[in-house]
N, C-alpha and C. Protein backbone atom coordinates (compact mmCIF):
# COMPACT_ATOMS: atom_id res chain seq x y z
N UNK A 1 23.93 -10.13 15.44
CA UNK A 1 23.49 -8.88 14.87
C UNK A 1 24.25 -7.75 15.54
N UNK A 2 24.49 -6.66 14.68
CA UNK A 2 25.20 -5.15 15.30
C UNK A 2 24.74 -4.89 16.72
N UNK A 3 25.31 -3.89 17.53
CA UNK A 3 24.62 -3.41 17.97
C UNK A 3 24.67 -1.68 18.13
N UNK A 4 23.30 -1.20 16.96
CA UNK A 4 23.54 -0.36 16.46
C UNK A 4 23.60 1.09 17.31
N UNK A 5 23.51 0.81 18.25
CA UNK A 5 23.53 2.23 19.65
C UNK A 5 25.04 1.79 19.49
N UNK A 6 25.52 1.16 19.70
CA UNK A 6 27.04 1.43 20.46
C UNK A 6 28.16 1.14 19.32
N UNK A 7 27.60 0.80 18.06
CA UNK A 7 28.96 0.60 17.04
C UNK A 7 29.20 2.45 16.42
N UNK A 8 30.42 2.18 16.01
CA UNK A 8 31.11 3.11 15.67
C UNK A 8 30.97 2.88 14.29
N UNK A 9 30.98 1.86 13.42
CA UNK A 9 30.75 1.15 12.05
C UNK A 9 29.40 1.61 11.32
N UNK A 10 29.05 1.78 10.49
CA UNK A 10 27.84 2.13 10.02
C UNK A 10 27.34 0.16 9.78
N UNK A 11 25.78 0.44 9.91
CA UNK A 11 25.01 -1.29 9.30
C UNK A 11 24.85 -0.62 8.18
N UNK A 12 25.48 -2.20 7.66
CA UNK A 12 25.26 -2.63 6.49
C UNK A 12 23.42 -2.76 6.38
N UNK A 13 23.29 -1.91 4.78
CA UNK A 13 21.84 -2.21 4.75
C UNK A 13 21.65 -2.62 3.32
N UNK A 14 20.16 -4.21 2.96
CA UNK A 14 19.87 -4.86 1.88
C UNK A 14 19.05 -4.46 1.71
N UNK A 15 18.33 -3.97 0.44
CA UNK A 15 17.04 -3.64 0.22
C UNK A 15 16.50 -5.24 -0.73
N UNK A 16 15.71 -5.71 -0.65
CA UNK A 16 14.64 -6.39 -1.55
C UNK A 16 13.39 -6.06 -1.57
N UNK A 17 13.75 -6.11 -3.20
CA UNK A 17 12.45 -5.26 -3.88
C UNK A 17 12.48 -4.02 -4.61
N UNK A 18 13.02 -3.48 -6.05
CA UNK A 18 13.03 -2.23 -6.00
C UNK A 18 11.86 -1.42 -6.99
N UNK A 19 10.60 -1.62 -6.28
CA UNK A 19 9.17 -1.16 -6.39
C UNK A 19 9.22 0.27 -5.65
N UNK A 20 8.25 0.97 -5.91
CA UNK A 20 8.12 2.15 -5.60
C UNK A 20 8.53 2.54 -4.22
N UNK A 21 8.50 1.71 -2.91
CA UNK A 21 9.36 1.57 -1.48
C UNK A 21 10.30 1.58 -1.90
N UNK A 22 10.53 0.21 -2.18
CA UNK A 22 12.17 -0.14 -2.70
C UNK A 22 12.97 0.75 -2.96
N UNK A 23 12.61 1.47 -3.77
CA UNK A 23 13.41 2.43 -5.07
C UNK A 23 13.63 3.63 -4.02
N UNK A 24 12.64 4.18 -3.49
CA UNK A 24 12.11 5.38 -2.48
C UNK A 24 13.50 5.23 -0.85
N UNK A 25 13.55 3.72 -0.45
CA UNK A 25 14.43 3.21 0.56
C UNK A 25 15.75 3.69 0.20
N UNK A 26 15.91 2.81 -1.24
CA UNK A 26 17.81 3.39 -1.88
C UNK A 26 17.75 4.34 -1.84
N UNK A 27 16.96 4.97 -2.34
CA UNK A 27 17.48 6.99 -2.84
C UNK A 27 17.57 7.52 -1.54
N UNK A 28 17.13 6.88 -0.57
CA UNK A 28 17.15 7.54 1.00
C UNK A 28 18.64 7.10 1.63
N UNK A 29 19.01 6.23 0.95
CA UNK A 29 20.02 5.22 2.29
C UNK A 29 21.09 5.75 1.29
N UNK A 30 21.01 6.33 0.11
CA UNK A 30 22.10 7.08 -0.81
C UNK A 30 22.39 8.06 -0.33
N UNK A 31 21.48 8.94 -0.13
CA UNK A 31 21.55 10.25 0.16
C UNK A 31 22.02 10.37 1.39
N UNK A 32 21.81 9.72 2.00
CA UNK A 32 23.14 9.20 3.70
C UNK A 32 21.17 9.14 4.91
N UNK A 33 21.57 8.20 5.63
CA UNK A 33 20.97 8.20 6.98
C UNK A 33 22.15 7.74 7.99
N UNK A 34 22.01 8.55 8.75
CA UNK A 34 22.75 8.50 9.68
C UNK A 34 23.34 7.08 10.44
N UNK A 35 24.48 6.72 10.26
CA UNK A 35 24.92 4.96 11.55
C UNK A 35 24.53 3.77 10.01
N UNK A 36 23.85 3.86 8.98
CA UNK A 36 23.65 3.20 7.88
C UNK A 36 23.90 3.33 6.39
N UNK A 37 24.58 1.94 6.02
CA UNK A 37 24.92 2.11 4.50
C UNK A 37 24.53 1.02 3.37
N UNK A 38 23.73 1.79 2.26
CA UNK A 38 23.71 0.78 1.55
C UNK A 38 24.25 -0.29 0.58
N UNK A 39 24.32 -1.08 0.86
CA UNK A 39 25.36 -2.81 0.31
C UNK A 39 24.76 -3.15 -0.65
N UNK A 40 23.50 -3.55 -0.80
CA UNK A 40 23.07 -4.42 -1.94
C UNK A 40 21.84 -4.36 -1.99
N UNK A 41 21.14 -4.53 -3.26
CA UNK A 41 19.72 -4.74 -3.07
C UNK A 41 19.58 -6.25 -4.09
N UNK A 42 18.04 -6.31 -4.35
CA UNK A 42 17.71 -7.44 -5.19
C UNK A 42 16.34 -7.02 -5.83
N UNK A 43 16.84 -7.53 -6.98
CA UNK A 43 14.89 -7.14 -7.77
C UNK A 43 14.83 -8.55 -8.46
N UNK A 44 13.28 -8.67 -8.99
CA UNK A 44 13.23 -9.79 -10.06
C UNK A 44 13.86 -9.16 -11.35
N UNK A 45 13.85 -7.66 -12.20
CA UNK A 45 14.48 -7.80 -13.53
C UNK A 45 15.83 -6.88 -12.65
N UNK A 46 16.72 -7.00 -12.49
CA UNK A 46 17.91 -5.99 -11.94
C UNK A 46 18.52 -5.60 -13.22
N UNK A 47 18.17 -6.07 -14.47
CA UNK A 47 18.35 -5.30 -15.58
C UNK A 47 17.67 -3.96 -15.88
N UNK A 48 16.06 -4.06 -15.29
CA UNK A 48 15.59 -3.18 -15.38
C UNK A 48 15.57 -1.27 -14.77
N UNK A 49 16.59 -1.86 -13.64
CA UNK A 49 16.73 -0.45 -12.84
C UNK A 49 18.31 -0.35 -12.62
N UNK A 50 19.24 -1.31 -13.17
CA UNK A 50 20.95 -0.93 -13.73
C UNK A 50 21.01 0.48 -13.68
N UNK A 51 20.13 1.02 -14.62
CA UNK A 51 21.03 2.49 -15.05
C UNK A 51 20.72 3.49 -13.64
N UNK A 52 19.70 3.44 -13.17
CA UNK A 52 19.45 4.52 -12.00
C UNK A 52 20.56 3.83 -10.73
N UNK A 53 20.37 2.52 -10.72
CA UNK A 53 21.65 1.97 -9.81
C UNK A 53 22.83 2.90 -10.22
N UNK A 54 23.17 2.80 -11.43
CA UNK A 54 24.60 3.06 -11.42
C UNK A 54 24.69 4.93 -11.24
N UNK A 55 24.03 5.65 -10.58
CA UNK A 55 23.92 6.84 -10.90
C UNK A 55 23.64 7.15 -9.65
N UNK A 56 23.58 6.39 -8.39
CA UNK A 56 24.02 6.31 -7.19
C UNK A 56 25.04 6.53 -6.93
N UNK A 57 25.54 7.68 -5.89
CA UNK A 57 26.71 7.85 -5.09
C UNK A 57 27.89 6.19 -4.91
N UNK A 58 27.44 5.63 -4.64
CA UNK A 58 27.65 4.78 -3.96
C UNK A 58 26.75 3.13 -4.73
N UNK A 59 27.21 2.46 -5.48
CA UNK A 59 26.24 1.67 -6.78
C UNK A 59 26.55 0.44 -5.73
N UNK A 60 25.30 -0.07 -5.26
CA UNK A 60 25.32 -1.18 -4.52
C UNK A 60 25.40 -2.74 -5.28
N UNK A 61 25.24 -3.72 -4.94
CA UNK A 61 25.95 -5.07 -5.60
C UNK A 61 24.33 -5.14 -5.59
N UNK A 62 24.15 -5.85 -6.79
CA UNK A 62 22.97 -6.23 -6.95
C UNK A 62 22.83 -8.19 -7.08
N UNK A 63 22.30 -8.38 -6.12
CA UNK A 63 22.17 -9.85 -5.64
C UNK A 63 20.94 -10.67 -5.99
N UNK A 64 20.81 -12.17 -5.82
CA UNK A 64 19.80 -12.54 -5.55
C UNK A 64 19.17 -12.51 -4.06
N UNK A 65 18.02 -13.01 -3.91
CA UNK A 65 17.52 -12.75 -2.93
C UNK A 65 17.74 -13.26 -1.84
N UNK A 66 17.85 -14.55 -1.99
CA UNK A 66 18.51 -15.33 -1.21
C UNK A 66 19.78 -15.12 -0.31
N UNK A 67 20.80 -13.97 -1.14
CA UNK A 67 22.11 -13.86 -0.49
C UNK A 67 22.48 -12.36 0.14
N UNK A 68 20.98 -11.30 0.30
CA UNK A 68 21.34 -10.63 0.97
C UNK A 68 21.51 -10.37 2.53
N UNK A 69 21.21 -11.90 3.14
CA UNK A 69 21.22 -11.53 4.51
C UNK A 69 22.69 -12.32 4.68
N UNK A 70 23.84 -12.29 4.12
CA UNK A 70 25.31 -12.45 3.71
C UNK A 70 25.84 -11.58 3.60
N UNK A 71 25.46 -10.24 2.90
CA UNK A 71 25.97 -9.16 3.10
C UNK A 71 25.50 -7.82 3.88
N UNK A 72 24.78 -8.16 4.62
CA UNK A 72 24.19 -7.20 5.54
C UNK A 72 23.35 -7.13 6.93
N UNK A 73 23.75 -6.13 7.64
CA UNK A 73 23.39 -6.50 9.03
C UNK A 73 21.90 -5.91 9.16
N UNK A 74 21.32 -5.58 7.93
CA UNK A 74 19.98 -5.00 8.31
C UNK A 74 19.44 -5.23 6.58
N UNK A 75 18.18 -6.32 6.25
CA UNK A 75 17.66 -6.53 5.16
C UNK A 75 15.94 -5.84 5.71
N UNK A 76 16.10 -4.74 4.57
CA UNK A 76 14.58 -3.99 4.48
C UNK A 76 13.81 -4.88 3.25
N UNK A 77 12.59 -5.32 3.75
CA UNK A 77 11.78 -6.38 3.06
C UNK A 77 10.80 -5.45 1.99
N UNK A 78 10.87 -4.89 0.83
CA UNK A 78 10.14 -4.02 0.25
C UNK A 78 9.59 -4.90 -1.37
N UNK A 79 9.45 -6.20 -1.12
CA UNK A 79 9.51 -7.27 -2.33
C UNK A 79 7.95 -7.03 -1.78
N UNK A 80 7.32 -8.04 -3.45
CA UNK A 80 5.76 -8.34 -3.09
C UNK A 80 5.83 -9.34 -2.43
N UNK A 81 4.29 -9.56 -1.16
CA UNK A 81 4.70 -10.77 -0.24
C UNK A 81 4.89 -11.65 -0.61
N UNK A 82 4.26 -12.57 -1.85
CA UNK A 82 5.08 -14.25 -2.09
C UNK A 82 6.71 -14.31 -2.03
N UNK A 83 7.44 -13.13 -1.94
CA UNK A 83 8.79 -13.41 -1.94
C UNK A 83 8.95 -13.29 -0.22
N UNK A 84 8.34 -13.35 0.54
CA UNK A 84 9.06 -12.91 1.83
C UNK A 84 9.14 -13.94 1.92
N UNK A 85 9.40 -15.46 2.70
CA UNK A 85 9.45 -16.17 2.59
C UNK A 85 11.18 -16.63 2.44
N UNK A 86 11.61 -16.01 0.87
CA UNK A 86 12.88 -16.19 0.36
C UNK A 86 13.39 -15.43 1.01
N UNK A 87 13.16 -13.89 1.29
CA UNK A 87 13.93 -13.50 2.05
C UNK A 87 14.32 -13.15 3.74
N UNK A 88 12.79 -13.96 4.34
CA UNK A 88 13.34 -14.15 5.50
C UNK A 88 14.11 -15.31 6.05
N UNK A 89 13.35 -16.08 5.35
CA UNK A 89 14.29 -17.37 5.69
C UNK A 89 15.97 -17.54 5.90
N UNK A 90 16.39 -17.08 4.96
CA UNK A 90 18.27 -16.82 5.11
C UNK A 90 18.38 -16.05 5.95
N UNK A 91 17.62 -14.80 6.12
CA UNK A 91 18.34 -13.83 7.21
C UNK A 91 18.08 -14.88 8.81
N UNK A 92 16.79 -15.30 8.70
CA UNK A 92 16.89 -16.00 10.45
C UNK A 92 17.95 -17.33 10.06
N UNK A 93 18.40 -17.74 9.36
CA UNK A 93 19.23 -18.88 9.29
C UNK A 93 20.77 -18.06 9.59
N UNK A 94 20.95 -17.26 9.14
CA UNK A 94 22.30 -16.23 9.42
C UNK A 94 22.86 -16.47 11.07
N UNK A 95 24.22 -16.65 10.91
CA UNK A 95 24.93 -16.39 11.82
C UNK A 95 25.01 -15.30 12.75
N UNK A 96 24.29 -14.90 13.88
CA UNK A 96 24.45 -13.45 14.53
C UNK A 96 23.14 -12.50 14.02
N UNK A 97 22.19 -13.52 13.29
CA UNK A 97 21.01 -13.05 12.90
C UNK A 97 19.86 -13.07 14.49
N UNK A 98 19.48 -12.02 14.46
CA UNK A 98 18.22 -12.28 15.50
C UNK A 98 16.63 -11.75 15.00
N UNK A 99 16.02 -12.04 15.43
CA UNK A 99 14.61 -12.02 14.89
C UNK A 99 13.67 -10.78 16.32
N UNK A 100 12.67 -10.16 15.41
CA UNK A 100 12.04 -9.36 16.56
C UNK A 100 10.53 -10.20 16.64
């Protein structure tokens, strides 16, 4: 995992889930937070929220769930809970992944 005090690099950040958090997380991590950038998210319809995706600064890859802890050094869990599960599992299986 980064280490986000001392990189010069912005983290990579995954959102899953784009529910009212979800949605609320991107428009934040668009609009810039400081040392972080957003990579990718995942929804169950990603047809359904395409057009506001694409109307992002910055239009992140829209993934399954499974493969955002592949593209990012920081996955925000904003899915309903029966999906956590899917998405913690890959991130603690990740290479350079650590767990709190």
């Amino acid at each position: 995992m980064m280490d986000l005090k001392n990189s010069r690099s912005k983290a990579r950040v995954a959102v899953a889930g784009l529910g009212a958090i979800g949605t609320s997380v991107v428009r934040a991590l668009d609009r810039g937070i400081e040392g972080l950038t957003l990579t990718a998210v995942s929804a169950q319809n990603a047809a359904k929220h395409r057009g506001w995706l694409d109307q992002l600064r910055s239009t992140p890859e829209v993934l399954p769930i499974d493969k955002l802890a592949e593209v990012a050094d920081i996955v925000v869990e904003c899915a309903p809970s029966k999906l956590a599960r899917s998405i913690v599992a890959p991130a603690t299986k990740s290479p350079g992944w650590a767990t709190a």
